[in-house]
C-alpha atoms as a PDB file:
ATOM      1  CA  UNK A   1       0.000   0.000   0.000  1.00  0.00           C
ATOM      2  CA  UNK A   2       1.563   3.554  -1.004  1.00  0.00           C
ATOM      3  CA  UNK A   3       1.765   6.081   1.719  1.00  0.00           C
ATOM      4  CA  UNK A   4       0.880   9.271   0.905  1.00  0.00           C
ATOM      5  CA  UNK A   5       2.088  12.877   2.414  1.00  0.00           C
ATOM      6  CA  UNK A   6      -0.175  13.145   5.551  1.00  0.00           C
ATOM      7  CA  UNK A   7       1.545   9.826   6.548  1.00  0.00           C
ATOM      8  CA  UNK A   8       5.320  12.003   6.523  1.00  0.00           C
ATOM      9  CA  UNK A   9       4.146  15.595   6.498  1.00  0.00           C
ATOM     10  CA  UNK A  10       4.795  18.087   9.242  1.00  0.00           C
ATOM     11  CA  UNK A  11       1.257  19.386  10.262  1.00  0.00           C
ATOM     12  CA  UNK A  12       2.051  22.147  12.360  1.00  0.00           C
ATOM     13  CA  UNK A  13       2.982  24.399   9.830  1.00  0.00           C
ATOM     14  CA  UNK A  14       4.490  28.361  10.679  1.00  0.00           C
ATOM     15  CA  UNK A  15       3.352  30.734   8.033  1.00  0.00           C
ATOM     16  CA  UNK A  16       3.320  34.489   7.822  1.00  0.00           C
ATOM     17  CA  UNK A  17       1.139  37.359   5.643  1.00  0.00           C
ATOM     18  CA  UNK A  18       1.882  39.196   2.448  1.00  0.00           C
ATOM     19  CA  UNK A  19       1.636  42.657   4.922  1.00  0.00           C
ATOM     20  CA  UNK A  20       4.414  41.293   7.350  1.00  0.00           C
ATOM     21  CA  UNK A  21       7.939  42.633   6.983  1.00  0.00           C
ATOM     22  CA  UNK A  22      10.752  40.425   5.826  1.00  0.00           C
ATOM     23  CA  UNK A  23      12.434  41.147   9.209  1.00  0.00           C
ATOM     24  CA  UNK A  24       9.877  39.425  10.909  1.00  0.00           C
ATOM     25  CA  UNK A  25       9.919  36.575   8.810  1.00  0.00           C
ATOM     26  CA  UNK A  26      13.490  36.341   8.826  1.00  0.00           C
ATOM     27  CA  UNK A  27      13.284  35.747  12.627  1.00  0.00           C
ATOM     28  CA  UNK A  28      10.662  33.297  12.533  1.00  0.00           C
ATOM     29  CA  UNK A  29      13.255  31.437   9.894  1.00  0.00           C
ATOM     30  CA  UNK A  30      15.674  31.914  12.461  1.00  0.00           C
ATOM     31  CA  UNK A  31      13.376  30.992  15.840  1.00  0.00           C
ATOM     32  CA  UNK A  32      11.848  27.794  14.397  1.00  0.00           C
ATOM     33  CA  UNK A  33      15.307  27.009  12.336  1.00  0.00           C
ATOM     34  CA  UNK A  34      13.391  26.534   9.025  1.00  0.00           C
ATOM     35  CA  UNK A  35      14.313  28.055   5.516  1.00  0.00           C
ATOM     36  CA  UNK A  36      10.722  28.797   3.902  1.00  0.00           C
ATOM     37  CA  UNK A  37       7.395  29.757   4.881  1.00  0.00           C
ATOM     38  CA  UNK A  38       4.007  29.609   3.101  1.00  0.00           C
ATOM     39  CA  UNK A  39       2.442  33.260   2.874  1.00  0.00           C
ATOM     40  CA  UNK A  40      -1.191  33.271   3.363  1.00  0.00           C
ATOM     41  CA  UNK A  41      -4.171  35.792   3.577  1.00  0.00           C
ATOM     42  CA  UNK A  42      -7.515  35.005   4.813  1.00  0.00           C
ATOM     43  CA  UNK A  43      -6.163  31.519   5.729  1.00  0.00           C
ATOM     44  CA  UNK A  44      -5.478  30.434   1.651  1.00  0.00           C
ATOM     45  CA  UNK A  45      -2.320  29.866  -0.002  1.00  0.00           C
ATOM     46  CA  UNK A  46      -0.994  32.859  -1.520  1.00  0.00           C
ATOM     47  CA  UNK A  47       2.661  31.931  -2.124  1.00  0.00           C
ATOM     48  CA  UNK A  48       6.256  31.114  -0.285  1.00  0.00           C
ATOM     49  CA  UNK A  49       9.185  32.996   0.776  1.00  0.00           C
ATOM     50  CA  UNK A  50      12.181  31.354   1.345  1.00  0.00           C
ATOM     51  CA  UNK A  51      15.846  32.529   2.897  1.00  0.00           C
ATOM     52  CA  UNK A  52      16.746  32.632  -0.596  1.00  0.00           C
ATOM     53  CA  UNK A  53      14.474  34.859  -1.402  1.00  0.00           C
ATOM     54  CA  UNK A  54      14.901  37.195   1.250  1.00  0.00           C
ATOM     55  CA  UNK A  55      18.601  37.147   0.301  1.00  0.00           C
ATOM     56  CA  UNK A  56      18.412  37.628  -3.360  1.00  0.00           C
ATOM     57  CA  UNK A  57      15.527  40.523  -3.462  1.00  0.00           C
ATOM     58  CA  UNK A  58      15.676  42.216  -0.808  1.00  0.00           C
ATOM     59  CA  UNK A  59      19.409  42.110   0.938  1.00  0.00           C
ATOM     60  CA  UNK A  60      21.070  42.279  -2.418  1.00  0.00           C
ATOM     61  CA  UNK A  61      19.287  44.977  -3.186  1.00  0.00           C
ATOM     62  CA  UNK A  62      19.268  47.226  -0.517  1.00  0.00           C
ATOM     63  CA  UNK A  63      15.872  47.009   0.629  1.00  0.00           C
ATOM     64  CA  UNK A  64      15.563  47.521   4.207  1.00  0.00           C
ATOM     65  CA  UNK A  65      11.799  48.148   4.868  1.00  0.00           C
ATOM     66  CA  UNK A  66      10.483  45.517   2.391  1.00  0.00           C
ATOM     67  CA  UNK A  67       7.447  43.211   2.756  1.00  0.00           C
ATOM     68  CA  UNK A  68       6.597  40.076   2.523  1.00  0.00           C
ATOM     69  CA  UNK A  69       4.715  40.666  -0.756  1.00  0.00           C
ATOM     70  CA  UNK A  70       8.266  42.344  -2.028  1.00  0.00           C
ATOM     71  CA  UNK A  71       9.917  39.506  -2.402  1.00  0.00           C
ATOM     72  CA  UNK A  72       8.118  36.053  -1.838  1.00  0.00           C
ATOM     73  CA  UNK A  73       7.366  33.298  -4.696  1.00  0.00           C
ATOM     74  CA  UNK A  74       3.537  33.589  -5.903  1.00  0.00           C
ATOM     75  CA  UNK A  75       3.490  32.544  -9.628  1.00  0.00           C
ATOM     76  CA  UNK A  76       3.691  29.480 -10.301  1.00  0.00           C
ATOM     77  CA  UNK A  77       2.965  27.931  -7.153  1.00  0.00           C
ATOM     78  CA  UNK A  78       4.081  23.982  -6.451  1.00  0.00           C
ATOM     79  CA  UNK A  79       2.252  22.375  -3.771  1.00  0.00           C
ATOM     80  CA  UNK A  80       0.753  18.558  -2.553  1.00  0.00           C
ATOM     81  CA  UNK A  81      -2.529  17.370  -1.635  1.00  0.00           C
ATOM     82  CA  UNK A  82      -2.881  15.050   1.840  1.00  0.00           C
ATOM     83  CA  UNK A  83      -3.612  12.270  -0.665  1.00  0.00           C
ATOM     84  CA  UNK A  84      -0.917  12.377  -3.014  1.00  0.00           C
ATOM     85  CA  UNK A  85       1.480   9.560  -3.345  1.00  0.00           C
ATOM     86  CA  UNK A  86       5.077  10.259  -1.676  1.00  0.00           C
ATOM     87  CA  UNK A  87       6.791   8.805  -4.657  1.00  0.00           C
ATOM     88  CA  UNK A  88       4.786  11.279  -7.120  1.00  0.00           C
ATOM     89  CA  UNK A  89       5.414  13.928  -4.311  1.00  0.00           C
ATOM     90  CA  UNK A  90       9.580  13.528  -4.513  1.00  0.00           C
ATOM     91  CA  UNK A  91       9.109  13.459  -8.631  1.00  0.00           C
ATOM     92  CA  UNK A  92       7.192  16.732  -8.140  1.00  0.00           C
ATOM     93  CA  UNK A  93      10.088  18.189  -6.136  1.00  0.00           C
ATOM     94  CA  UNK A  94      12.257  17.159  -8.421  1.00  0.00           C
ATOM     95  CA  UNK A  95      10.850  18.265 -11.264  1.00  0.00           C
ATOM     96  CA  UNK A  96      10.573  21.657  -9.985  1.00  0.00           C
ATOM     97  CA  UNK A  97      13.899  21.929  -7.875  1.00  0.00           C
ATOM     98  CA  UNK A  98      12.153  22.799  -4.497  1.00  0.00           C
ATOM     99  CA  UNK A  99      13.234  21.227  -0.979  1.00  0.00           C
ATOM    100  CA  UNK A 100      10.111  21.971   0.718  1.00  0.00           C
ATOM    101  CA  UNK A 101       6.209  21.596  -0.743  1.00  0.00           C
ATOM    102  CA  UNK A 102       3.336  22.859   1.127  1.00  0.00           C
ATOM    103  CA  UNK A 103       0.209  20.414   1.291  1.00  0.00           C
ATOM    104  CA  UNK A 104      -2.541  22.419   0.520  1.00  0.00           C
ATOM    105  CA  UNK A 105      -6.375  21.026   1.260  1.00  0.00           C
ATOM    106  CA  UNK A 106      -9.469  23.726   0.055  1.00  0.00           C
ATOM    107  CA  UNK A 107      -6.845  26.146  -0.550  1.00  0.00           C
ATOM    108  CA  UNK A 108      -5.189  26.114   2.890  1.00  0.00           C
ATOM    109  CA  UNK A 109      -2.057  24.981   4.052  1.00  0.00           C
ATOM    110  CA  UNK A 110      -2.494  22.291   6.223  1.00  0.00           C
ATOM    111  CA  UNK A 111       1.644  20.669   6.442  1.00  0.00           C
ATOM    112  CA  UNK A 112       4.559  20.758   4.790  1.00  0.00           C
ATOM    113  CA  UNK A 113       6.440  17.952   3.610  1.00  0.00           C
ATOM    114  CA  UNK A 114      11.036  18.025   3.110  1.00  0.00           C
ATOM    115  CA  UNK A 115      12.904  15.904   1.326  1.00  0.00           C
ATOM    116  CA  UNK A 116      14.439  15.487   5.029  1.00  0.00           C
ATOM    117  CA  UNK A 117      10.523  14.391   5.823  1.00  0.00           C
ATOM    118  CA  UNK A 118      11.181  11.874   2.701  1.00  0.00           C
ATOM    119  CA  UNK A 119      14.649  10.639   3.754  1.00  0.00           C
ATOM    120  CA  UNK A 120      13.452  10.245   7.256  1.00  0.00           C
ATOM    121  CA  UNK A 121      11.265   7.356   5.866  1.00  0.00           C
ATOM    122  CA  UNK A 122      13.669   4.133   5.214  1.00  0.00           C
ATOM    123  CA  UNK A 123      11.498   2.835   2.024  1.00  0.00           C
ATOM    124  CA  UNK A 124      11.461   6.790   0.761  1.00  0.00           C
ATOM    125  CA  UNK A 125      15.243   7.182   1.086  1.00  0.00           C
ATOM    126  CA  UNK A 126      15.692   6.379  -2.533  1.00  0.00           C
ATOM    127  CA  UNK A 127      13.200   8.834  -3.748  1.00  0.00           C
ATOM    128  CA  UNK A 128      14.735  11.612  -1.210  1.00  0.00           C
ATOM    129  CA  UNK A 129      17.648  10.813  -3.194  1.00  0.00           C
ATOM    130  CA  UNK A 130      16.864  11.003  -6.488  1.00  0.00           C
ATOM    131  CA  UNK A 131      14.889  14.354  -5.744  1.00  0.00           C
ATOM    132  CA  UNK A 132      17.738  16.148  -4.349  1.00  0.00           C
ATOM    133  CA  UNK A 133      19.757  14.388  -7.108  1.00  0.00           C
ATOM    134  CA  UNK A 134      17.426  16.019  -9.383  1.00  0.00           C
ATOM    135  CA  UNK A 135      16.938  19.451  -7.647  1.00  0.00           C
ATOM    136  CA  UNK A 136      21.368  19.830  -7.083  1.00  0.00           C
ATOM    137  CA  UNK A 137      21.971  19.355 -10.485  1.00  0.00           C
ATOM    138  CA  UNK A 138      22.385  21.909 -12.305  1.00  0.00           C
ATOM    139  CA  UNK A 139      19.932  21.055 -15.412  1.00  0.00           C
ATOM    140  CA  UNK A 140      17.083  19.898 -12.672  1.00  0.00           C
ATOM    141  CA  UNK A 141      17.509  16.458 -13.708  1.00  0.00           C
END
């Protein structure tokens, strides 16, 4: 029988608003030791912001008072359902050279799911593999 991502996800999932500063989401990286959040508003799924970002369009550029909205992911957007298969989930992150995908459920996020979440599972090592495999090189494949 195939487990699917509410069998490895994390379900107690920080996220922060489009409004809030990238300061304050910066800290809440730092407080909870995680490297991406998933913006909502209202409670739906609006996008992600990751260190990454935070570094590359904001810090780089010199921004000091930016938002959330400034520089966070929102086109686009990658995400699993509770249901999906974790072997479709790693091809998915993969595929799209992510580390983290949100598990969205009536447009809410309701976990998160790592490749660490993936390697963590002994049968899903080899998929955890071949995702990061997929996501470090430099073609995405």
């Amino acid at each position: 029988m195939a487990q699917t991502l509410k069998d490895v996800m994390s379900g107690d999932v920080v996220c922060c608003s489009p409004d809030q500063s990238v300061k304050e989401v910066a800290e809440l990286m730092n407080s909870h030791n995680i490297g991406s959040i998933p913006v909502t508003e209202n409670g739906r799924f609006e996008g992600i912001i990751t260190d990454r970002d935070i570094t590359i369009r904001t810090t780089a550029k010199g921004l000091d008072n930016a938002t959330v909205l400034d520089c966070m992911s929102s086109k686009s957007l990658i995400s699993g359902t509770p249901d999906m298969d974790v072997h479709e989930a790693a091809r998915l992150m993969s595929d799209h050279q992510i580390r983290r995908l949100p598990i969205v459920e009536n447009g809410r996020v309701i976990g998160i799911v790592s490749l660490g979440d993936l390697a963590v599972e002994d049968q899903y090592d080899n998929e955890a593999e071949k995702a990061l495999s997929g996501i470090s090189a430099p073609s995405g494949r």
